[in-house]
N, C-alpha and C. Protein backbone atom coordinates (compact mmCIF):
# COMPACT_ATOMS: atom_id res chain seq x y z
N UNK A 1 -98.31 -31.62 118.41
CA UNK A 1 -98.39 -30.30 117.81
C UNK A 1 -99.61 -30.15 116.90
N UNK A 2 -100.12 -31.24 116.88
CA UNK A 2 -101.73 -30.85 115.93
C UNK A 2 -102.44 -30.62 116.54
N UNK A 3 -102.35 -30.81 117.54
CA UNK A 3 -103.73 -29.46 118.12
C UNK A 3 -103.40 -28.11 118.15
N UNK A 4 -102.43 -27.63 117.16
CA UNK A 4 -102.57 -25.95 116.97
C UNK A 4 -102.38 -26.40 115.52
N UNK A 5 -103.65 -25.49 115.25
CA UNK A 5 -103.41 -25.39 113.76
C UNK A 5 -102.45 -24.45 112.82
N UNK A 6 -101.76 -23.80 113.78
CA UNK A 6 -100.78 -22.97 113.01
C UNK A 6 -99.65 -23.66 112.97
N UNK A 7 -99.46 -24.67 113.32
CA UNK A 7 -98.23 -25.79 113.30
C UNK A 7 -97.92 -26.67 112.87
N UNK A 8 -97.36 -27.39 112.02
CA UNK A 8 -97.36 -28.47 111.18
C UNK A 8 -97.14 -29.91 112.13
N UNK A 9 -96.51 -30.80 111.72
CA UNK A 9 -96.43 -31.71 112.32
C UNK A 9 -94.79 -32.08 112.95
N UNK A 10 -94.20 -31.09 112.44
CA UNK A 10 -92.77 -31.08 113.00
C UNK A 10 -92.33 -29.58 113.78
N UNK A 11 -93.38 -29.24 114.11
CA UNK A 11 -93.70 -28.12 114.97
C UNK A 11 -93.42 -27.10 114.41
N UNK A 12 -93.17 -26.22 112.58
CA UNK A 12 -93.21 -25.70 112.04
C UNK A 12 -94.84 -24.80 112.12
N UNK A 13 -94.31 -23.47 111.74
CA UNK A 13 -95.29 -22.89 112.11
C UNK A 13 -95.90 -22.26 110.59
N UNK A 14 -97.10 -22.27 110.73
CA UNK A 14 -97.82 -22.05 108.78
C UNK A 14 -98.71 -21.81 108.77
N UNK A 15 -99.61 -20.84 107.80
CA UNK A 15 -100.30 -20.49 107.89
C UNK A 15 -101.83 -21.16 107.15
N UNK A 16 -102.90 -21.20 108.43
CA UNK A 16 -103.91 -22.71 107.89
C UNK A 16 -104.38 -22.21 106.26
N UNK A 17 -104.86 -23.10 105.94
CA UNK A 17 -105.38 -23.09 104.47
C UNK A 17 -106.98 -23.11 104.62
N UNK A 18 -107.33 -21.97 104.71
CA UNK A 18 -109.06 -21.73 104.63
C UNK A 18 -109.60 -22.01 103.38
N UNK A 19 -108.91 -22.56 102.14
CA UNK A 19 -109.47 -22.47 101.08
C UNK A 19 -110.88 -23.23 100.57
N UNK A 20 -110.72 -24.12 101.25
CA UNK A 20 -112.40 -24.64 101.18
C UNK A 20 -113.39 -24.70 102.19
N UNK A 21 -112.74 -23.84 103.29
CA UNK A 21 -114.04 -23.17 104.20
C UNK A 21 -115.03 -22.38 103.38
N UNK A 22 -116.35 -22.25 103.86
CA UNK A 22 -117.26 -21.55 103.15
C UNK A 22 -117.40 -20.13 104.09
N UNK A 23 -117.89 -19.50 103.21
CA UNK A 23 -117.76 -17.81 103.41
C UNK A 23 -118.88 -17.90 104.35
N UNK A 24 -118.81 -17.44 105.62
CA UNK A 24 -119.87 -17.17 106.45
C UNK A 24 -120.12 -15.85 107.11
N UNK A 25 -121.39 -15.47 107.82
CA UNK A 25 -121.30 -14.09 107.98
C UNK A 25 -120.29 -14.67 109.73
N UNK A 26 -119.55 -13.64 109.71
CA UNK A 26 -118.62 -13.40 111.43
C UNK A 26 -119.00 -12.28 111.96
N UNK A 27 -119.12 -11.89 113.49
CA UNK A 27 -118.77 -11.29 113.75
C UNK A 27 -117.78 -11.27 115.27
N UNK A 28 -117.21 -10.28 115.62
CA UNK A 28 -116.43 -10.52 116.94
C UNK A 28 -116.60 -8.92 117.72
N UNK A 29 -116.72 -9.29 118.92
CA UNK A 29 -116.55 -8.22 120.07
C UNK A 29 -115.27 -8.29 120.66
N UNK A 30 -115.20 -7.33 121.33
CA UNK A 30 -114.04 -7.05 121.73
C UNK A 30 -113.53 -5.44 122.71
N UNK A 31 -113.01 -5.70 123.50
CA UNK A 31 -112.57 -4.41 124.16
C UNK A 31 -111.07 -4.08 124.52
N UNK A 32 -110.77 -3.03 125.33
CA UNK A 32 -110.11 -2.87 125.83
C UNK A 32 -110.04 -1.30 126.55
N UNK A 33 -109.39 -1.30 128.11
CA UNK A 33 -109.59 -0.37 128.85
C UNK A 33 -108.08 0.96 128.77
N UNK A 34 -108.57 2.29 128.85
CA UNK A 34 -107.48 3.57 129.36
C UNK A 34 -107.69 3.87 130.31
N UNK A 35 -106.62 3.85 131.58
CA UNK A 35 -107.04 4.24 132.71
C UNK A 35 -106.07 5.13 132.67
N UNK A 36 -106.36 6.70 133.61
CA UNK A 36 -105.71 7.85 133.69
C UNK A 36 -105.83 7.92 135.01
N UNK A 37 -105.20 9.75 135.21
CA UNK A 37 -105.54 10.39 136.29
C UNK A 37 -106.79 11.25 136.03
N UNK A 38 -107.40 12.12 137.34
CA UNK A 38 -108.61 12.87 136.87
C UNK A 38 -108.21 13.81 136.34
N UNK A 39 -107.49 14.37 136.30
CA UNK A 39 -107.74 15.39 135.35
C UNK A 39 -107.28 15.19 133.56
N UNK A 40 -106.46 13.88 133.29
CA UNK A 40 -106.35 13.36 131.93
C UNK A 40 -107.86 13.23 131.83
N UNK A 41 -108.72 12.70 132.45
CA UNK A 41 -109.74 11.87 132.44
C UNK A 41 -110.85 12.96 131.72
N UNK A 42 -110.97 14.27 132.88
CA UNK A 42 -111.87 15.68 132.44
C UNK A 42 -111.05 15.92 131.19
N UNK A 43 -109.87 15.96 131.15
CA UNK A 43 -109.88 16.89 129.60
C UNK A 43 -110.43 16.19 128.01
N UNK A 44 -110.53 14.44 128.34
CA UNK A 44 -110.73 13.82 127.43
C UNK A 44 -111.69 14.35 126.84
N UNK A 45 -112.73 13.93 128.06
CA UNK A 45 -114.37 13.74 128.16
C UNK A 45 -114.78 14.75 127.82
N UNK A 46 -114.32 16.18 127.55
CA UNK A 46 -114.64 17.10 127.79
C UNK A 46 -114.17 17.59 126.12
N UNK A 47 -113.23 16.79 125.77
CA UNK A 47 -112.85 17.20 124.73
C UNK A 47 -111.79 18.86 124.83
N UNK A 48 -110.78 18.67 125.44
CA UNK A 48 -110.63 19.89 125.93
C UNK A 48 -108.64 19.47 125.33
N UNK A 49 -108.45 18.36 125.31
CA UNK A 49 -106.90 18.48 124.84
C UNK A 49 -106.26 18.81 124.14
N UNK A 50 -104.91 19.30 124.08
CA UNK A 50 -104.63 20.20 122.87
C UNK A 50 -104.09 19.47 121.49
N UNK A 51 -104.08 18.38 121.78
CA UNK A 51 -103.61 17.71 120.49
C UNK A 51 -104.91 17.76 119.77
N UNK A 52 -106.17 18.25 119.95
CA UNK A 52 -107.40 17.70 119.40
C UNK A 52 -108.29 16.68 119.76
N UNK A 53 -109.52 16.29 119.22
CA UNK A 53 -110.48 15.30 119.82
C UNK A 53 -109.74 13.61 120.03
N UNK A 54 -109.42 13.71 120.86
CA UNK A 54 -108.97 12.27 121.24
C UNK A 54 -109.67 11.58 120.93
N UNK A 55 -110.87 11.19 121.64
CA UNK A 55 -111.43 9.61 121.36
C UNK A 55 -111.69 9.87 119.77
N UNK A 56 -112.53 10.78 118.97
CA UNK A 56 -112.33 10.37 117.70
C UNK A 56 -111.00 9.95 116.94
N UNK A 57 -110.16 10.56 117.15
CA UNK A 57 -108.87 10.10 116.67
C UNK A 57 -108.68 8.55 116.41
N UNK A 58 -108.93 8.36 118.17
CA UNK A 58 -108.92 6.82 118.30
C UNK A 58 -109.59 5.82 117.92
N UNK A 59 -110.73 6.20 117.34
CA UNK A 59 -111.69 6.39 116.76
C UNK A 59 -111.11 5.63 115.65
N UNK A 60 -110.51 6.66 114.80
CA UNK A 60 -110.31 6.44 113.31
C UNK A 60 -108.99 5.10 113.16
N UNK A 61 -108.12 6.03 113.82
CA UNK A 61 -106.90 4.58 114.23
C UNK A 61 -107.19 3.37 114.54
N UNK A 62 -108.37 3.15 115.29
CA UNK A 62 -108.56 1.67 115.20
C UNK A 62 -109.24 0.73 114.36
N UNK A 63 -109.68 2.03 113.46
CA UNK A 63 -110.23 1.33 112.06
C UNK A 63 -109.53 1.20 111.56
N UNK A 64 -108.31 2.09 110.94
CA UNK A 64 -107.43 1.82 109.98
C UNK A 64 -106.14 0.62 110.61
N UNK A 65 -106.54 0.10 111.46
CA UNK A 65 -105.33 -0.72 112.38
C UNK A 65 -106.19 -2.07 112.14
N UNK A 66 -107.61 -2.33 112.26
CA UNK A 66 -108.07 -3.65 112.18
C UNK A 66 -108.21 -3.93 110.63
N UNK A 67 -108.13 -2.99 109.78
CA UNK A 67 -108.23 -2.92 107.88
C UNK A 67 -106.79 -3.68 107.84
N UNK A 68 -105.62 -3.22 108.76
CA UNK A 68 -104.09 -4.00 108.34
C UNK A 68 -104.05 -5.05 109.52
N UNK A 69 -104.71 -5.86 110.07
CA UNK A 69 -104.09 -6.57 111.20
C UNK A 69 -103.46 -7.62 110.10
N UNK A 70 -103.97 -8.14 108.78
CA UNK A 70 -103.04 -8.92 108.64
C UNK A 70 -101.75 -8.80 108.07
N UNK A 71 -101.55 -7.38 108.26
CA UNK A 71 -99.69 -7.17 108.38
C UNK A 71 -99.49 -6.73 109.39
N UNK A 72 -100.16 -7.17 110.37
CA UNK A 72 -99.67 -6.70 111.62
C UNK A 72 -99.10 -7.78 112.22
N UNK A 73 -100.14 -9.23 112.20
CA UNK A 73 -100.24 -10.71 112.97
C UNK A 73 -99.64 -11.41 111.84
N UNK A 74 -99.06 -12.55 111.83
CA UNK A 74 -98.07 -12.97 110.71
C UNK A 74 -99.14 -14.32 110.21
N UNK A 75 -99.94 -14.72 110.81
CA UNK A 75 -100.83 -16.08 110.68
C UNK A 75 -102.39 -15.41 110.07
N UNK A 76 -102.57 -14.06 110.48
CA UNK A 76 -103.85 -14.11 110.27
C UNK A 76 -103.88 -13.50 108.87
N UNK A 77 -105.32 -13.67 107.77
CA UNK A 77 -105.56 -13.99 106.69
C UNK A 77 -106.13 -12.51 106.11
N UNK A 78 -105.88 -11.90 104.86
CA UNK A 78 -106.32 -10.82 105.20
C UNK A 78 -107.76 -11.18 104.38
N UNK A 79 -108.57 -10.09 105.11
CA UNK A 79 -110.08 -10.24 105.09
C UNK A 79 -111.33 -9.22 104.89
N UNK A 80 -112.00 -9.27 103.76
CA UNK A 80 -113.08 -8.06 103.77
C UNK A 80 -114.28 -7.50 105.07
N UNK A 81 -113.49 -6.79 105.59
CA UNK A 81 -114.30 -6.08 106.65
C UNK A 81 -115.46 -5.51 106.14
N UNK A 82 -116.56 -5.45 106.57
CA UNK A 82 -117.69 -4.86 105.99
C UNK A 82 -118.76 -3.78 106.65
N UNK A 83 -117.90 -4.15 108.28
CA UNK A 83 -118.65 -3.21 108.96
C UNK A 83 -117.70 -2.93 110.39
N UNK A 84 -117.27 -2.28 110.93
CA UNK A 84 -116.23 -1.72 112.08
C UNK A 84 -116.92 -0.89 112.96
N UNK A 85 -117.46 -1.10 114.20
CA UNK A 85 -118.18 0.26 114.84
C UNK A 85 -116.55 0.54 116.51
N UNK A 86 -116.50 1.23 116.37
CA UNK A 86 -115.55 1.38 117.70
C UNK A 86 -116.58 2.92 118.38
N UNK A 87 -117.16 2.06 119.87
CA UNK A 87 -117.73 3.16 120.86
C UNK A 87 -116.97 3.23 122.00
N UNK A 88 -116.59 4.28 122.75
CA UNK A 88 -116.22 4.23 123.87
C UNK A 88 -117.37 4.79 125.21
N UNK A 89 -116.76 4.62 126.28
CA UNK A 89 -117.56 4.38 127.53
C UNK A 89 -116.63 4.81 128.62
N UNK A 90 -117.17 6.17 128.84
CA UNK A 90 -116.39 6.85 129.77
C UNK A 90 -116.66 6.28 131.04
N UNK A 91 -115.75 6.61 132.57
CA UNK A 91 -116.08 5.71 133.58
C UNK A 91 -115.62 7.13 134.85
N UNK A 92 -116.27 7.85 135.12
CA UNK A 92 -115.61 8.94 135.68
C UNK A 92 -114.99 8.67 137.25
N UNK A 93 -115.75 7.47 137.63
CA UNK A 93 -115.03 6.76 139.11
C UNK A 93 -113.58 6.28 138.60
N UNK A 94 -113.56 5.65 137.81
CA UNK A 94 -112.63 4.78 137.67
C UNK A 94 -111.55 5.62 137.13
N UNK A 95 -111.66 6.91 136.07
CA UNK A 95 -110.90 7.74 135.69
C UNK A 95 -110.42 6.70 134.19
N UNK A 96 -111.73 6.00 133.65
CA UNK A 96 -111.01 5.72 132.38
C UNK A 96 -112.02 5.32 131.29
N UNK A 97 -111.69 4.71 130.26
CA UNK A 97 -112.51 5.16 129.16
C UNK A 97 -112.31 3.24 128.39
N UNK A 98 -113.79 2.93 128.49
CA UNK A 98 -113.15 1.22 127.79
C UNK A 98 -113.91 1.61 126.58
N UNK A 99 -113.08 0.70 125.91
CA UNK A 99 -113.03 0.80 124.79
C UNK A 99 -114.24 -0.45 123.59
N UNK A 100 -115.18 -0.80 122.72
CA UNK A 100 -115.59 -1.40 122.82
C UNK A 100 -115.10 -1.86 121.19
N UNK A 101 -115.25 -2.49 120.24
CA UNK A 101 -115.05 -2.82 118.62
C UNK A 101 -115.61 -3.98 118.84
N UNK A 102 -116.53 -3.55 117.07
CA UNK A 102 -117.63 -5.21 116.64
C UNK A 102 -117.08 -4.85 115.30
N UNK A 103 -116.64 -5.91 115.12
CA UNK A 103 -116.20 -6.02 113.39
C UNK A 103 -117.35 -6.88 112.96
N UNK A 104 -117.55 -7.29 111.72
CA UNK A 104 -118.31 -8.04 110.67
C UNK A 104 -117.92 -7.81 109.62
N UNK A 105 -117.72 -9.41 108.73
CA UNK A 105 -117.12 -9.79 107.68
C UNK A 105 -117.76 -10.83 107.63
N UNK A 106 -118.18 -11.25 105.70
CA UNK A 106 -118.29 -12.20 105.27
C UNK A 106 -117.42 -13.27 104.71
N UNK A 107 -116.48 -13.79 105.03
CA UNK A 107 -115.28 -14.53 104.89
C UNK A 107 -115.03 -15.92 105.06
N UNK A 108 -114.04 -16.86 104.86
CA UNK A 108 -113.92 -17.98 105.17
C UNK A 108 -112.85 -17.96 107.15
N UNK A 109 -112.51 -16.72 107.39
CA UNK A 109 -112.19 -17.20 108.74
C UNK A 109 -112.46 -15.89 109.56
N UNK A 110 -112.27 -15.80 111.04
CA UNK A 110 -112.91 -14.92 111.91
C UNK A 110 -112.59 -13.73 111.75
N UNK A 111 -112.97 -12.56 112.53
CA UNK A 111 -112.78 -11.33 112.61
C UNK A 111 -112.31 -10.91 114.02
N UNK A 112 -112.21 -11.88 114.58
CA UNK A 112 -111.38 -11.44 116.03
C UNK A 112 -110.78 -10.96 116.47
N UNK A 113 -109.60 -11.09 115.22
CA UNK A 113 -107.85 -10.64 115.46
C UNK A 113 -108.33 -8.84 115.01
N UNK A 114 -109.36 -9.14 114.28
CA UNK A 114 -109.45 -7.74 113.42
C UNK A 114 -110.30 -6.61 114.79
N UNK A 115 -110.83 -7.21 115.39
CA UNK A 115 -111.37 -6.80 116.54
C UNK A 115 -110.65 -6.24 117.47
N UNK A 116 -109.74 -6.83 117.84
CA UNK A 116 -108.92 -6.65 119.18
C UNK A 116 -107.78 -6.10 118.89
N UNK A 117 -107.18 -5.62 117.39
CA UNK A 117 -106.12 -5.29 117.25
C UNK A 117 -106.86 -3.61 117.26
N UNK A 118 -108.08 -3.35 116.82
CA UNK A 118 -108.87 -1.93 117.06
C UNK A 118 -108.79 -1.89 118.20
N UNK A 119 -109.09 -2.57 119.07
CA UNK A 119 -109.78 -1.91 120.43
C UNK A 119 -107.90 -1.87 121.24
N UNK A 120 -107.21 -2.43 120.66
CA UNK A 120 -105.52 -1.94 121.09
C UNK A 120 -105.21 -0.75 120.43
N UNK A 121 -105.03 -0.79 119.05
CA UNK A 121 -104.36 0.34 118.71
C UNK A 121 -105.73 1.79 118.95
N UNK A 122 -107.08 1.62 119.46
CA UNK A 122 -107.42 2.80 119.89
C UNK A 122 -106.98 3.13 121.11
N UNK A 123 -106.86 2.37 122.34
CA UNK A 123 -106.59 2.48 123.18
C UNK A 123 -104.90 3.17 123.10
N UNK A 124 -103.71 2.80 122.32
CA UNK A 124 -102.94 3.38 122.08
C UNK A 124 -102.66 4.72 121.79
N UNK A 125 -103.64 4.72 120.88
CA UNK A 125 -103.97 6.31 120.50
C UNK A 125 -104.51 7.09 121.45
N UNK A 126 -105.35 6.45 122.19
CA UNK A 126 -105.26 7.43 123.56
C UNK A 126 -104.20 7.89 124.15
N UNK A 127 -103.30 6.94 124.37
CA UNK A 127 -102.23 7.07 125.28
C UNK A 127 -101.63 8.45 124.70
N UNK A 128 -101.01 7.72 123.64
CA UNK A 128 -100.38 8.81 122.58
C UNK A 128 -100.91 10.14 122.53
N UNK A 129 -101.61 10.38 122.45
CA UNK A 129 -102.67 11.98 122.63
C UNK A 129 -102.29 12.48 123.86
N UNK A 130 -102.03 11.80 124.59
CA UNK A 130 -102.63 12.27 126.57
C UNK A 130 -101.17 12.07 127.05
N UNK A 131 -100.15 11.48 126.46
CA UNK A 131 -98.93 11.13 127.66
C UNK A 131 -97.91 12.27 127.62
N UNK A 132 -98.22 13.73 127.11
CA UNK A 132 -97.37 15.07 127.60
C UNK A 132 -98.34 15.01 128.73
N UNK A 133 -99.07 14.62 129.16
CA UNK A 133 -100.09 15.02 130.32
C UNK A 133 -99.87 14.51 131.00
N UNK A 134 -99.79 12.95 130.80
CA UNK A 134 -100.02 12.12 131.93
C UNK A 134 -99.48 10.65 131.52
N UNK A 135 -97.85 10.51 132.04
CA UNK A 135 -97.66 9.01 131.22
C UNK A 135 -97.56 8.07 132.30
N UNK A 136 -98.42 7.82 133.38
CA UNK A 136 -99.24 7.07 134.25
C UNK A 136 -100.22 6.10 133.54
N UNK A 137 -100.56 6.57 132.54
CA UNK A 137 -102.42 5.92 132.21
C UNK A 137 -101.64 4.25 131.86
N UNK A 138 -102.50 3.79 132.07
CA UNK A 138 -102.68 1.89 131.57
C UNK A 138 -103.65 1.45 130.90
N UNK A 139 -103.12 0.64 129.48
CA UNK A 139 -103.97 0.07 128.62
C UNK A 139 -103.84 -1.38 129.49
N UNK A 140 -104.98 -1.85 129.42
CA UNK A 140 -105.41 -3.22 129.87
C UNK A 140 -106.68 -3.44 129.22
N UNK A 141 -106.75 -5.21 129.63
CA UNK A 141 -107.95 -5.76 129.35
C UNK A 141 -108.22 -5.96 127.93
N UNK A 142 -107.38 -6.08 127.35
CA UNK A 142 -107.36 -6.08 125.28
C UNK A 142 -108.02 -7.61 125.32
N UNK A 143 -109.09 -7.64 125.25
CA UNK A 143 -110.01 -9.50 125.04
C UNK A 143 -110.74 -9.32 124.29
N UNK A 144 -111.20 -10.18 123.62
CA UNK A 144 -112.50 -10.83 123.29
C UNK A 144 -113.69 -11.08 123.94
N UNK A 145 -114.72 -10.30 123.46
CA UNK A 145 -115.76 -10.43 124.42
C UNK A 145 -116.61 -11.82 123.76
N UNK A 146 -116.98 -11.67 122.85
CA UNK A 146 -118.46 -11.96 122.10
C UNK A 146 -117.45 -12.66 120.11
N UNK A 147 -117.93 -13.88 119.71
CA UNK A 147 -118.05 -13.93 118.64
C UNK A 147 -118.77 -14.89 118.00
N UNK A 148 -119.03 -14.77 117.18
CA UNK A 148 -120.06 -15.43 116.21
C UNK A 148 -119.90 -16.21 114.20
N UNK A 149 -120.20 -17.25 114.21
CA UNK A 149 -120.04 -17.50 112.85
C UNK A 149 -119.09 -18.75 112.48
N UNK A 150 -118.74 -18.96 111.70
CA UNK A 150 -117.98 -20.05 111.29
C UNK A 150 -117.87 -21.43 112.22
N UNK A 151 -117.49 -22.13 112.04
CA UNK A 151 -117.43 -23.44 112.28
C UNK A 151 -117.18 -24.02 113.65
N UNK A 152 -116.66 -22.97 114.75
CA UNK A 152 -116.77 -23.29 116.27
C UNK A 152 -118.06 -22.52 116.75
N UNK A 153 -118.94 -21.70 115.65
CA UNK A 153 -119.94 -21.23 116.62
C UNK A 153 -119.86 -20.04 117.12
N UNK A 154 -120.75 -19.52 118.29
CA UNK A 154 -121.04 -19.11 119.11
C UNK A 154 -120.52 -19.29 120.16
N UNK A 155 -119.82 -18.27 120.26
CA UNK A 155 -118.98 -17.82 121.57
C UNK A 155 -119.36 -16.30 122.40
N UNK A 156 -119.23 -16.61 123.86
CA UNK A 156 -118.87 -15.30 124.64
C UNK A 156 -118.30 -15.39 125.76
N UNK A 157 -117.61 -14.07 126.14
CA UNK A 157 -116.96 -14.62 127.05
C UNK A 157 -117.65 -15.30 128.49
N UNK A 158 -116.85 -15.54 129.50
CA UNK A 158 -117.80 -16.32 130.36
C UNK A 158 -117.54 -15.63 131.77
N UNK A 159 -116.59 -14.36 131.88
CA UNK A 159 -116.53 -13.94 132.91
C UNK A 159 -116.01 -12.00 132.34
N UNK A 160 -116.18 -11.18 132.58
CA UNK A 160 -115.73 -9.84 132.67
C UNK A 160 -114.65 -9.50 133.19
N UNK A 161 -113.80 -8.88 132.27
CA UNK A 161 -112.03 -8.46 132.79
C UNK A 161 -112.40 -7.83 134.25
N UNK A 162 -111.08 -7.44 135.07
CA UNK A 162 -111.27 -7.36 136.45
C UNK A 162 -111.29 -6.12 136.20
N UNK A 163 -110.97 -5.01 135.51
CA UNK A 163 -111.10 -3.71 135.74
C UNK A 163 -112.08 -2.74 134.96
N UNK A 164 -113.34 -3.64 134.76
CA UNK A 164 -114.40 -2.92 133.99
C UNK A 164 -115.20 -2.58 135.01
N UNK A 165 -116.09 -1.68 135.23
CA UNK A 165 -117.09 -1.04 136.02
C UNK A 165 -118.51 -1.99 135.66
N UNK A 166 -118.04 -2.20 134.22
CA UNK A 166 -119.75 -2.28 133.92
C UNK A 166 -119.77 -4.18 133.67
């Protein structure tokens, strides 16, 4: 059980002690995909739905969702975010919209969790906006693309989820 560090030695589960890690700059990528029908798809893009501007919405929700991931995730540490960009990337073949989040923080542990819990709960917020319309659509592909900093380094991923275009 010691090769997970969230586990003690009697397979108790705890949360690691970063306290004498040194503060490094992090950052983490991260995505995740909304797939619809076409015409969920035109009203997004178009900005045309009646609940209001969707992707900004989602927008905002996935900032205020990676600011709490650590009351969201029970292990992860909470942490000064310093910079959050969430862009999306419409796909008009595919009928969906991926989702992209780069967090950065100067901290003693990653920004990953803080990453990917944005690029979920925006993708949620899509749903949520769009499913009197259309409760077909599928969130997929919630990964880690890209991260950087602290003590394993430099990471990216090494292959592209199966349902990205790009």
């Amino acid at each position: 059980m010691a090769d997970f560090s969230h586990m003690d030695q009697q397979g108790r589960v705890r949360m690691v002690d970063v306290g004498d890690k040194d503060k490094t700059a992090r950052r983490a990528v991260a995505m995740s995909i909304v797939i619809m029908n076409a015409e969920t798809f035109k009203k997004v893009a178009g900005n045309r739905m009646r609940k209001g501007n969707v992707l900004e919405t989602a927008r905002i929700a996935g900032i205020m969702a990676a600011k709490q991931t650590h009351l969201l995730i029970p292990m992860c540490h909470p942490i000064q975010i310093r910079h959050l960009q969430i862009d999306f990337y419409p796909d008009e073949s595919a009928c969906s919209f991926r989702i992209e989040t780069s967090a950065r923080a100067d901290d003693r542990t990653g920004v990953e969790m803080e990453a990917m819990v944005a690029a979920a709960v925006a993708a949620l917020t899509i749903y949520d906006m769009c499913k009197s319309h259309d409760r077909e659509m599928v969130v997929t592909d919630v990964c880690l693309l890209e991260k950087s900093g602290g003590k394993s380094g430099h990471y990216t991923r090494s292959r592209t989820p199966q349902n990205t275009s790009t």
